[in-house]
N, C-alpha and C. Protein backbone atom coordinates (compact mmCIF):
# COMPACT_ATOMS: atom_id res chain seq x y z
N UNK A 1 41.47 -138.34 80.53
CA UNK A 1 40.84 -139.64 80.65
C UNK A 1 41.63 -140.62 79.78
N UNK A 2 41.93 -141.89 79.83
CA UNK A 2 42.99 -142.91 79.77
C UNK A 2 42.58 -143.87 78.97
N UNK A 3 40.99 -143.95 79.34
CA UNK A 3 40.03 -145.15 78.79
C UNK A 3 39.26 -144.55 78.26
N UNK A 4 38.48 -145.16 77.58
CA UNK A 4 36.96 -144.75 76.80
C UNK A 4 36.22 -145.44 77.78
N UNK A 5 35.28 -144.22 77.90
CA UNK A 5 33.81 -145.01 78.84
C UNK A 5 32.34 -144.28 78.24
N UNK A 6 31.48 -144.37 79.07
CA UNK A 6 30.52 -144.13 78.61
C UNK A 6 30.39 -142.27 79.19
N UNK A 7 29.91 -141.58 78.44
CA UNK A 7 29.98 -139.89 79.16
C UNK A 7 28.85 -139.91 80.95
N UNK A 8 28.56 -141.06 80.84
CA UNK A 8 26.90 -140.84 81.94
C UNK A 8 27.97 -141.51 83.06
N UNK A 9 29.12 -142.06 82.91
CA UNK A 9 29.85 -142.30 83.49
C UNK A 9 31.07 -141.77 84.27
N UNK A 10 31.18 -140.56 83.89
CA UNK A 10 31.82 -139.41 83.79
C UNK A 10 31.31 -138.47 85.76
N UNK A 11 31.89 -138.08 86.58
CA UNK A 11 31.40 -137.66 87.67
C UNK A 11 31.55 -135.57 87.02
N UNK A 12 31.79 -135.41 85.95
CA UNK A 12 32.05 -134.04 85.90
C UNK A 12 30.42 -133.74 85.13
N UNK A 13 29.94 -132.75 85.76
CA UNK A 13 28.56 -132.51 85.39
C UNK A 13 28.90 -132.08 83.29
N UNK A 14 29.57 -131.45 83.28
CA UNK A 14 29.96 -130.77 81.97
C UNK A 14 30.34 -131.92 80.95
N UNK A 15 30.31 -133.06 81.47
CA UNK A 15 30.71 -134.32 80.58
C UNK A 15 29.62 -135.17 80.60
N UNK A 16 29.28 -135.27 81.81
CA UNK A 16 28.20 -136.65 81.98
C UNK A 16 26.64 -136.12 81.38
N UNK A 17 26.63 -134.82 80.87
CA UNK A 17 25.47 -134.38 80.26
C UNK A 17 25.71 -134.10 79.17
N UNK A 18 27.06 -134.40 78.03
CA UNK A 18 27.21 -133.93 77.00
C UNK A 18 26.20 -134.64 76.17
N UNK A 19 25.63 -133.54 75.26
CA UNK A 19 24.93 -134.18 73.96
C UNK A 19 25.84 -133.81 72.84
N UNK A 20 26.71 -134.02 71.78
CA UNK A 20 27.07 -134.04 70.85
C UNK A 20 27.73 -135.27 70.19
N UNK A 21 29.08 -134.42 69.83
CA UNK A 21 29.78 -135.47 69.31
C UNK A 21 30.96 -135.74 69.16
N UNK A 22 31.60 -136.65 69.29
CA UNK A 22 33.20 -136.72 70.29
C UNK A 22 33.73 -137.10 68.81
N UNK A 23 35.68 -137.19 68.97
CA UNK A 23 36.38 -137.97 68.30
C UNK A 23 37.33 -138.77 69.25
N UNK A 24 37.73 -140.29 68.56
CA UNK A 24 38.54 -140.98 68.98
C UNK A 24 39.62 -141.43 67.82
N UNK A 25 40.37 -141.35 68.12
CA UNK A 25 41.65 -141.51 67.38
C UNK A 25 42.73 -142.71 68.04
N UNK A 26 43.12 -143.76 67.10
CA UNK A 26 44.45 -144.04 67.73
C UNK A 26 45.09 -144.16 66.51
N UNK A 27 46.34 -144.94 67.15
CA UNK A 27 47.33 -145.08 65.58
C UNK A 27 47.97 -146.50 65.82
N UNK A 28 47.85 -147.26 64.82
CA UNK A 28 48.32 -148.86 64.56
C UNK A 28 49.41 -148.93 63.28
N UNK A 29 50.27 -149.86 63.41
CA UNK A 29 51.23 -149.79 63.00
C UNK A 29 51.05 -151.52 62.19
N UNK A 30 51.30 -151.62 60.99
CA UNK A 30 50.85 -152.88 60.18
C UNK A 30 52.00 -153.28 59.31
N UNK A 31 52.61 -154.66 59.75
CA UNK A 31 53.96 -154.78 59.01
C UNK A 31 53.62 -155.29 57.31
N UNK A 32 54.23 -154.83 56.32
CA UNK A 32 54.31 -155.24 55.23
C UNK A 32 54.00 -156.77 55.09
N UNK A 33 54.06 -157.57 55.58
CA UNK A 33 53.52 -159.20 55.71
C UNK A 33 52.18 -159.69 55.66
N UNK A 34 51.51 -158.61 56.40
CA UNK A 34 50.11 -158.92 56.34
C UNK A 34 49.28 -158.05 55.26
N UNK A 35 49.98 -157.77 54.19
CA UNK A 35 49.22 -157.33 53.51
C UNK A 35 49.64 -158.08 51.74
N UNK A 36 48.65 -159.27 51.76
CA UNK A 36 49.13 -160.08 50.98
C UNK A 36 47.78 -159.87 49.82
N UNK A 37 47.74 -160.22 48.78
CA UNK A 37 47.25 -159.83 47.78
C UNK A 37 45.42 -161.27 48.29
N UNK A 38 44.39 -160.13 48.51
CA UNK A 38 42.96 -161.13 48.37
C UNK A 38 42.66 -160.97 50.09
N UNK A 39 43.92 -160.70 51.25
CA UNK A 39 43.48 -160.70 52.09
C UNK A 39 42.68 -159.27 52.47
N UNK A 40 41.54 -159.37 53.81
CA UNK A 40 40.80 -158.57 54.26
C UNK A 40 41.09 -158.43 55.33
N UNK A 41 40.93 -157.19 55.63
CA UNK A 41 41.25 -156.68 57.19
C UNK A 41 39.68 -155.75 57.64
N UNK A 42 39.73 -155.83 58.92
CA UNK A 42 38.41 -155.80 59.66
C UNK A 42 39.25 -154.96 60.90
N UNK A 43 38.26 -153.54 61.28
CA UNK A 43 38.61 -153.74 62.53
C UNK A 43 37.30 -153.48 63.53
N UNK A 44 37.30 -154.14 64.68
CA UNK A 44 36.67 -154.64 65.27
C UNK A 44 36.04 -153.62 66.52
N UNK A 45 35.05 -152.89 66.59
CA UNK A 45 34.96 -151.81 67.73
C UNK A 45 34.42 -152.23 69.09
N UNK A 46 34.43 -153.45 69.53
CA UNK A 46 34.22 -153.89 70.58
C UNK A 46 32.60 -153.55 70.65
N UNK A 47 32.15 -152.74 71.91
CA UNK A 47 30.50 -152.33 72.06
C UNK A 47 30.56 -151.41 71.54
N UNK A 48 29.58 -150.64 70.82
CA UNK A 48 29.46 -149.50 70.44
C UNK A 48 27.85 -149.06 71.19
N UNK A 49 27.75 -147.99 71.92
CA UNK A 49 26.22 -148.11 72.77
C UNK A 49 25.34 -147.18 72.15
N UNK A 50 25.85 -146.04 70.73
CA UNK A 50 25.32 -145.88 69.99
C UNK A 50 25.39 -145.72 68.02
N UNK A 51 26.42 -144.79 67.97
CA UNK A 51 26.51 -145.28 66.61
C UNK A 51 28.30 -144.41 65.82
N UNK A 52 28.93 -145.21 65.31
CA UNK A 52 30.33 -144.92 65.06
C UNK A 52 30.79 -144.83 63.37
N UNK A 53 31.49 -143.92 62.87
CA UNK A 53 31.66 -143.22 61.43
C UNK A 53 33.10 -144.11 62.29
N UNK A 54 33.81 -144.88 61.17
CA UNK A 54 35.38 -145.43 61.42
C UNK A 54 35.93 -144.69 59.62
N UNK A 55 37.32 -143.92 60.00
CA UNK A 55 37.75 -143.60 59.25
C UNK A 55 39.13 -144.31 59.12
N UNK A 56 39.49 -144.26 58.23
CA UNK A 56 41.38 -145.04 57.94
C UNK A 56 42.07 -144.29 57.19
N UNK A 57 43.29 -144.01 57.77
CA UNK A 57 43.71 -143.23 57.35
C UNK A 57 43.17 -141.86 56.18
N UNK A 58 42.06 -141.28 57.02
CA UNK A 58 41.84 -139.84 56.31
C UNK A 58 40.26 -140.41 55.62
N UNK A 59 39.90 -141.44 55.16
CA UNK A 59 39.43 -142.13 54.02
C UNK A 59 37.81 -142.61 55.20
N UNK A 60 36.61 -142.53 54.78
CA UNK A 60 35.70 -143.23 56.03
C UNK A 60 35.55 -144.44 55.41
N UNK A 61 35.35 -145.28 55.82
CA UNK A 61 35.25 -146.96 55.54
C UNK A 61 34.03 -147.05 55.89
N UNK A 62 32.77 -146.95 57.04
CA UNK A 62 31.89 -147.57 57.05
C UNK A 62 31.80 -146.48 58.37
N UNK A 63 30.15 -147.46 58.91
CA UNK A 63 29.14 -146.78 59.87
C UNK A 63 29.48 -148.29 61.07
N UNK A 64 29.46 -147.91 62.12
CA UNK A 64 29.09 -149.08 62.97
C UNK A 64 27.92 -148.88 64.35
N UNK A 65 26.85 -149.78 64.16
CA UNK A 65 25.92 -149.16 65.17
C UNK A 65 24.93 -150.46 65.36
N UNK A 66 25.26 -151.36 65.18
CA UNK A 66 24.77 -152.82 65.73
C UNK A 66 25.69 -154.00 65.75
N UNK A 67 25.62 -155.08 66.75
CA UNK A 67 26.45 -156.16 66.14
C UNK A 67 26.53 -156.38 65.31
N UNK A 68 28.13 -156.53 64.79
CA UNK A 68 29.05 -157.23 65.14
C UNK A 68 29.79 -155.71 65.96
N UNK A 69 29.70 -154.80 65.10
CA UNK A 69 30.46 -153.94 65.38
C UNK A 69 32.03 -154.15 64.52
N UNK A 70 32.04 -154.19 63.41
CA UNK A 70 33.09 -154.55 62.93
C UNK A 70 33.36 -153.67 61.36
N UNK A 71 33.82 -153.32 60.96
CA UNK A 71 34.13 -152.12 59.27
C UNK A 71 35.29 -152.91 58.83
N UNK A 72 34.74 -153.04 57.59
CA UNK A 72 36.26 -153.40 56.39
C UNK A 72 36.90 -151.98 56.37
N UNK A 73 37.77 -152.42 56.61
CA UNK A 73 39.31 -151.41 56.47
C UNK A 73 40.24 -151.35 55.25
N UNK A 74 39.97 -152.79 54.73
CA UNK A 74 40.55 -153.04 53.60
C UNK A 74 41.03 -152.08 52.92
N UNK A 75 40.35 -151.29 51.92
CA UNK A 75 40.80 -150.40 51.14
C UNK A 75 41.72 -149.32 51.43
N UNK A 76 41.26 -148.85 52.56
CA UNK A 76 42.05 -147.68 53.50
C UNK A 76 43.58 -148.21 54.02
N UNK A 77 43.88 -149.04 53.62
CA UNK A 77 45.31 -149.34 54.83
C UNK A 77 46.10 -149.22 54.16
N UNK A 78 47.59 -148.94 54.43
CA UNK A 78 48.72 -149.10 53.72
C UNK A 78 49.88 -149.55 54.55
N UNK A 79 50.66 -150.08 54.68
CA UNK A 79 51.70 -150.42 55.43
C UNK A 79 52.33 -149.64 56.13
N UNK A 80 53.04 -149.73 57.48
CA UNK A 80 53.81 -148.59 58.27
C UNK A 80 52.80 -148.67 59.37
């Protein structure tokens, strides 16, 4: 699967009835420029339809499970 969707969305019986708990992973790449001394970085999880642990690099930053849908990242980032 290519996209993230919802599992009830899913036509495979073994998916569209899962109860547990998934991981999503990507990887972002942050040039040395934007990391200037006082600034904050946010990242932003679009909908979340129930409730999301965001980790950074290794480190968990926050919970997301109502609007905005958004975790300071701040601390967790490092350049590269």
């Amino acid at each position: 699967m290519r996209n993230l969707v919802s599992w009830t969305a899913v036509a495979e019986p073994q998916v569209k009835h899962f109860s547990g708990t998934a991981t999503h992973s990507k990887d972002v790449e942050a040039p040395e420029s934007r990391f200037r001394p006082g600034r904050r970085h946010s990242l932003d999880l679009g909908v979340v339809p129930d409730i999301a642990e965001v980790k950074a690099n290794g480190k968990s930053v926050g919970m997301a499970w109502m609007p905005l849908y958004q975790v300071d990242v701040t601390g967790a980032l490092r350049s590269g």
